[in-house]
Protein backbone atom coordinates (compact mmCIF):
# COMPACT_ATOMS: atom_id res chain seq x y z
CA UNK A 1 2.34 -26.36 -6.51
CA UNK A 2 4.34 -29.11 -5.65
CA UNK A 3 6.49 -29.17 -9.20
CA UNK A 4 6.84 -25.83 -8.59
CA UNK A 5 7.91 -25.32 -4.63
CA UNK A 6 10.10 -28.15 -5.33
CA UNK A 7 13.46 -26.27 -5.60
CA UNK A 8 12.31 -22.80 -5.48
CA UNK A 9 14.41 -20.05 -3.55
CA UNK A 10 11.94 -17.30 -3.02
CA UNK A 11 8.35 -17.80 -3.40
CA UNK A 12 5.73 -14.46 -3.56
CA UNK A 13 2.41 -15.44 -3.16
CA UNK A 14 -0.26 -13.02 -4.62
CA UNK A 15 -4.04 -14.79 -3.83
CA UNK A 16 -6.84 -12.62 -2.81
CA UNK A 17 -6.83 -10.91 0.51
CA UNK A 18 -8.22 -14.09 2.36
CA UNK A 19 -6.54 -14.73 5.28
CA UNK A 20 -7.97 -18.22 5.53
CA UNK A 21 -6.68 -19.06 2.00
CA UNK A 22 -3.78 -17.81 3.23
CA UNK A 23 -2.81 -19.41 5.84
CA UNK A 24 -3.63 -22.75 3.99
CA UNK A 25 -1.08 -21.80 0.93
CA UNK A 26 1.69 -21.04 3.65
CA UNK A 27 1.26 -24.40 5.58
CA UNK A 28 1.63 -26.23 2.02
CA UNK A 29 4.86 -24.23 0.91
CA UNK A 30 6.39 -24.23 4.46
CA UNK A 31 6.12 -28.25 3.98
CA UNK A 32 6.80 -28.62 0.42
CA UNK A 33 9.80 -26.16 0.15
CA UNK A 34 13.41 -26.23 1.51
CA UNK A 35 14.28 -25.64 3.94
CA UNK A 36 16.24 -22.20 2.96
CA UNK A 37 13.32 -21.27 0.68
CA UNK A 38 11.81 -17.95 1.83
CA UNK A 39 8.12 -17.36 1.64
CA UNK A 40 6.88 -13.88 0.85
CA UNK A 41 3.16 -12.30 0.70
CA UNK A 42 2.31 -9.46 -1.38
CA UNK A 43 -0.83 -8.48 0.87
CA UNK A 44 -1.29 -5.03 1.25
CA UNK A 45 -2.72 -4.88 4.72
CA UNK A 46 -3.36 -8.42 6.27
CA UNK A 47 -0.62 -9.27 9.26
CA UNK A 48 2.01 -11.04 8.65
CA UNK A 49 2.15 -12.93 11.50
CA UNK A 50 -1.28 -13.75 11.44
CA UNK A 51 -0.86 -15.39 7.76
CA UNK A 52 2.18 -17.35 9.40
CA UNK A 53 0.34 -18.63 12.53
CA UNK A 54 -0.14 -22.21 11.16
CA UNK A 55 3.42 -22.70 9.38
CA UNK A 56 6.40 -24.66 11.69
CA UNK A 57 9.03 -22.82 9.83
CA UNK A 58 7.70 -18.95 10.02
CA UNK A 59 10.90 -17.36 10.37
CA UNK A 60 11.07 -17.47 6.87
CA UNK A 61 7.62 -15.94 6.40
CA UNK A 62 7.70 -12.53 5.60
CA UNK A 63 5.60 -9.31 3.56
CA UNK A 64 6.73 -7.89 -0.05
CA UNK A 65 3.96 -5.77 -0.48
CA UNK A 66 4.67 -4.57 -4.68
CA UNK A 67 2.79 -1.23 -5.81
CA UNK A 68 0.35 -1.49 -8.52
CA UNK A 69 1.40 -1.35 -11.23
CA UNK A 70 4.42 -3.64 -10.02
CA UNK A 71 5.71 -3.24 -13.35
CA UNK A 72 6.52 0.31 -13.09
CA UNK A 73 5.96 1.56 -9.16
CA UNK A 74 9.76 0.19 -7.70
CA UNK A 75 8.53 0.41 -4.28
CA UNK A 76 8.22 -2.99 -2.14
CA UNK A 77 7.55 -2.89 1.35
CA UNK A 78 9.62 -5.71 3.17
CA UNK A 79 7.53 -6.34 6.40
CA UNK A 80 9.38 -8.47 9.37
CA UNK A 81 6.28 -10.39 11.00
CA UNK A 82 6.99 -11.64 14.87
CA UNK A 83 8.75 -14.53 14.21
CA UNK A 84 10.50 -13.13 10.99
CA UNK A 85 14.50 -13.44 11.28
CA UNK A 86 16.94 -10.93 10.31
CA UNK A 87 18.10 -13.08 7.71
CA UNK A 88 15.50 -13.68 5.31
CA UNK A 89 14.75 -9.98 5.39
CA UNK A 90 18.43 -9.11 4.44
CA UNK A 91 18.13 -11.89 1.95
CA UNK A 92 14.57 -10.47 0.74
CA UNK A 93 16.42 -7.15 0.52
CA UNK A 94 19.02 -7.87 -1.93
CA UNK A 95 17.07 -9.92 -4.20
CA UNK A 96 14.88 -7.06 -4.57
CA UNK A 97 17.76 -4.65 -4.99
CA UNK A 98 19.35 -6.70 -7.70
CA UNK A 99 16.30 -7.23 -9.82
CA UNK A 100 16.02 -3.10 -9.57
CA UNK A 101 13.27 -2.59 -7.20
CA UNK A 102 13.32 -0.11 -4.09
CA UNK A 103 12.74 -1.93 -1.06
CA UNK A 104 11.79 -0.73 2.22
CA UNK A 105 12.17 -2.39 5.66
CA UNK A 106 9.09 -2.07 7.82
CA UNK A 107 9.81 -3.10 11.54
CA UNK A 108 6.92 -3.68 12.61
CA UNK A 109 3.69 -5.94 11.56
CA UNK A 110 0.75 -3.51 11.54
CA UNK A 111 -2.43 -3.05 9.77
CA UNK A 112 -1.80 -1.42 6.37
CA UNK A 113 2.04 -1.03 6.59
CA UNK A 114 3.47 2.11 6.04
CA UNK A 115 2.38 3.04 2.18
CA UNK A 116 -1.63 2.10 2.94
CA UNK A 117 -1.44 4.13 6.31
CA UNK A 118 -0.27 7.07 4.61
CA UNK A 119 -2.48 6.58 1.90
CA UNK A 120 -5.73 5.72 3.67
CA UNK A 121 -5.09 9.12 6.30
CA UNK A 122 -4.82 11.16 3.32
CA UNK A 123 -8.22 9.71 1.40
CA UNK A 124 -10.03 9.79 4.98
CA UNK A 125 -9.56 13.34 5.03
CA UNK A 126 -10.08 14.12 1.13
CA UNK A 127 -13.58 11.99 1.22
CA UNK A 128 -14.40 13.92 4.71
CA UNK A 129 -13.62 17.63 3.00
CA UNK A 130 -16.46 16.59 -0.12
CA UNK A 131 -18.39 15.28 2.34
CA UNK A 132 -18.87 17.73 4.93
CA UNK A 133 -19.25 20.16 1.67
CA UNK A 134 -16.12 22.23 2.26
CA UNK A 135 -14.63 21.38 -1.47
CA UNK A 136 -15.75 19.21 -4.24
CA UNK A 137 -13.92 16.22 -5.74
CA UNK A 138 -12.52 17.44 -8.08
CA UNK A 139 -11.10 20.25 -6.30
CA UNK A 140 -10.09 18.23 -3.89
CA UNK A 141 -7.76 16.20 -6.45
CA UNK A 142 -6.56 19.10 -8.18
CA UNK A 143 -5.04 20.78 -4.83
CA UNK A 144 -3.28 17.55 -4.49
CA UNK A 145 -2.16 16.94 -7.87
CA UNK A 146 -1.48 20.86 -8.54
CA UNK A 147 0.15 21.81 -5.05
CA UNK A 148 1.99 19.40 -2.69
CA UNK A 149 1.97 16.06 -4.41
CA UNK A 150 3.92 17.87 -7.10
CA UNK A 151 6.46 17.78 -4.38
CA UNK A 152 5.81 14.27 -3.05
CA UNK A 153 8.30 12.45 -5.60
CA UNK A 154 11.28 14.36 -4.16
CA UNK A 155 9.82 15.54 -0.49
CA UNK A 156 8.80 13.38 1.91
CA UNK A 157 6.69 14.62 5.19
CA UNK A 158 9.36 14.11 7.04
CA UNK A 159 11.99 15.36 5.41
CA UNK A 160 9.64 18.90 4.73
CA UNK A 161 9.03 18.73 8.33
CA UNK A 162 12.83 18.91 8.83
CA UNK A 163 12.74 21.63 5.86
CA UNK A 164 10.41 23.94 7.75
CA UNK A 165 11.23 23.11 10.76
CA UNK A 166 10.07 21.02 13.67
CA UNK A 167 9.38 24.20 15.89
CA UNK A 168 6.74 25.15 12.93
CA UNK A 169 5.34 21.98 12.26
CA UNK A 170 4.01 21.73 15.92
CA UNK A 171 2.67 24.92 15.89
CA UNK A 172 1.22 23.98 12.78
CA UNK A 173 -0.24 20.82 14.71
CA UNK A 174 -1.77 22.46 17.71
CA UNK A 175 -3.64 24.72 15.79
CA UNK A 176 -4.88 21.83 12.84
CA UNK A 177 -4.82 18.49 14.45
CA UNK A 178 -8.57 19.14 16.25
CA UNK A 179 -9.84 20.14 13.24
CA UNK A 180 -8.78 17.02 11.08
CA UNK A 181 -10.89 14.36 10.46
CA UNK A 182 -10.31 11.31 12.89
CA UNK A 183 -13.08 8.63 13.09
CA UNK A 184 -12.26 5.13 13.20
CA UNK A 185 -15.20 4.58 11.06
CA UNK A 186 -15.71 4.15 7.45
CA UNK A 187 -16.83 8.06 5.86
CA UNK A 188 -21.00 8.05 6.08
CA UNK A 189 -20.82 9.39 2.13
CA UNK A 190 -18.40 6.71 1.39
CA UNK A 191 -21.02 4.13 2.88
CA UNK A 192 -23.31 5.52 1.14
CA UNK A 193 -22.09 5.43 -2.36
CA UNK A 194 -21.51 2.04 -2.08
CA UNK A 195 -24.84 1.00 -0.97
CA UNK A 196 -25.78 3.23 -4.07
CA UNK A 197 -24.36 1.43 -6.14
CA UNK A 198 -22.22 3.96 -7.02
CA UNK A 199 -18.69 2.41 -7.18
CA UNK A 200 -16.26 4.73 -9.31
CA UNK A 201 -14.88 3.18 -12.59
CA UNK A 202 -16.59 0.08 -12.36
CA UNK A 203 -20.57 1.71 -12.43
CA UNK A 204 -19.69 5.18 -14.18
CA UNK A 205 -20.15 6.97 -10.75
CA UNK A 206 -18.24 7.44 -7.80
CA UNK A 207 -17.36 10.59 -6.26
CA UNK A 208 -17.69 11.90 -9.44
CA UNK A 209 -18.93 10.85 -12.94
CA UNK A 210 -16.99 8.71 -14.93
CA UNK A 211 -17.90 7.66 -18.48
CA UNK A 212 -15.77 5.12 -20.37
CA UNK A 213 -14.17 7.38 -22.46
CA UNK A 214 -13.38 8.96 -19.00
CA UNK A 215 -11.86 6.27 -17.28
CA UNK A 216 -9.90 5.45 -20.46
CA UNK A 217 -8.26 8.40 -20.90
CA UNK A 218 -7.43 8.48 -16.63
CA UNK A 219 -5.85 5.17 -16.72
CA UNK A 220 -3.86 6.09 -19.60
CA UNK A 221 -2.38 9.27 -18.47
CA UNK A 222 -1.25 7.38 -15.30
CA UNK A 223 0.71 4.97 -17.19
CA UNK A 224 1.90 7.31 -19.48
CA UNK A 225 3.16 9.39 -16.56
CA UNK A 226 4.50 6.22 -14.50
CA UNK A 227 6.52 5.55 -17.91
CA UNK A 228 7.73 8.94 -17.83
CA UNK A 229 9.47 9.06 -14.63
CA UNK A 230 10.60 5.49 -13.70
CA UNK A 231 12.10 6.12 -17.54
CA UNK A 232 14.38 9.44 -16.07
């Protein structure tokens, strides 16, 4: 580390989500690189600040959080933590830019970002519609991947909100909201699975069964279809 923190610019550091281990790898870069030097995690949902509490020089601590695949997703969250200055994110910024990423500024250090917290709502409900029996998963994937994600790589939620209209989308929202699935806990069926051993790709079985041939042939249509768009 050392050799290599010695005259870097920009470091990205990409350990597991340990905020321990993290917190000990920032304290070594923030005194073994310049001063300039700007420190960057790629964790998807630990704070920032919180990974920065034990450096001296954490206004040059800040999130990247890449999109897996990195190699092909171009979004990077660029997450200001409390004591992040305005500087190293503009600097963060267009180094991204130039290598031909899509950064994002996120003001504010929160669990999960913006990306995960959009994410995670939507898989809360999808795991909570299987569970309380209304669809299966399957069905439950196909009305996103055959209805509005279709629309998701050119219309946002907020800029469909704007489409339809805010005066629709709350009426839309006083009549749905209640009935949307809102615990703070973990999904009982989710629990379960896991205590069942039953943990997707990895065991054959998750919410649905998955044989190798299976999860072959669904990793390689994603790629093939991340290839296909970042490509046009």
């Amino acid at each position: 580390m050392e050799t290599a923190a010695a005259k870097a610019h920009f470091v990205v550091e990409a350990v597991l989500e340990d905020l321990d281990l993290k917190q000990k790898i920032f304290q070594d870069l923030d005194a073994l690189c310049p001063k300039k030097t700007i420190l960057a995690t790629n964790t998807s949902v630990i704070s920032i600040t919180e990974i920065a509490e034990k450096s001296r020089k954490r206004e040059r601590i800040l999130g990247t959080h890449f999109w897996n695949p990195p190699y092909l997703i171009p979004l990077v969250e660029v997450i200001r933590g409390n004591d992040t200055s305005s500087q190293a994110i503009d600097e963060t910024f267009d180094l991204l830019k130039s290598v031909h990423k899509h950064p994002v500024r996120v003001n504010k250090d929160v669990p999960g970002f913006v990306g995960n917290r959009l994410q995670h709502a939507l898989w809360r409900e999808a795991i909570s519609i299987v569970e309380q029996g209304i669809a299966d998963a399957a069905t439950v994937d196909e009305c996103v991947k055959f209805g509005f994600g279709l629309r998701l790589p050119i219309l946002g939620p907020m800029e469909n909100a704007d489409m339809v209209g805010t005066d629709l989308s709350l009426s839309i929202h006083n009549y749905i909201l209640k009935y949307i699935e809102s615990s703070p806990e973990p999904s009982p069926l989710l629990k379960k699975k896991v205590e069942d051993g039953d943990l997707g790709f990895k065991s054959g079985r998750g919410f649905q069964e998955w044989s190798p041939e299976d999860v072959k042939a669904s990793r390689k249509r994603l790629q093939e279809y991340l290839l296909k768009v970042t490509k046009d």
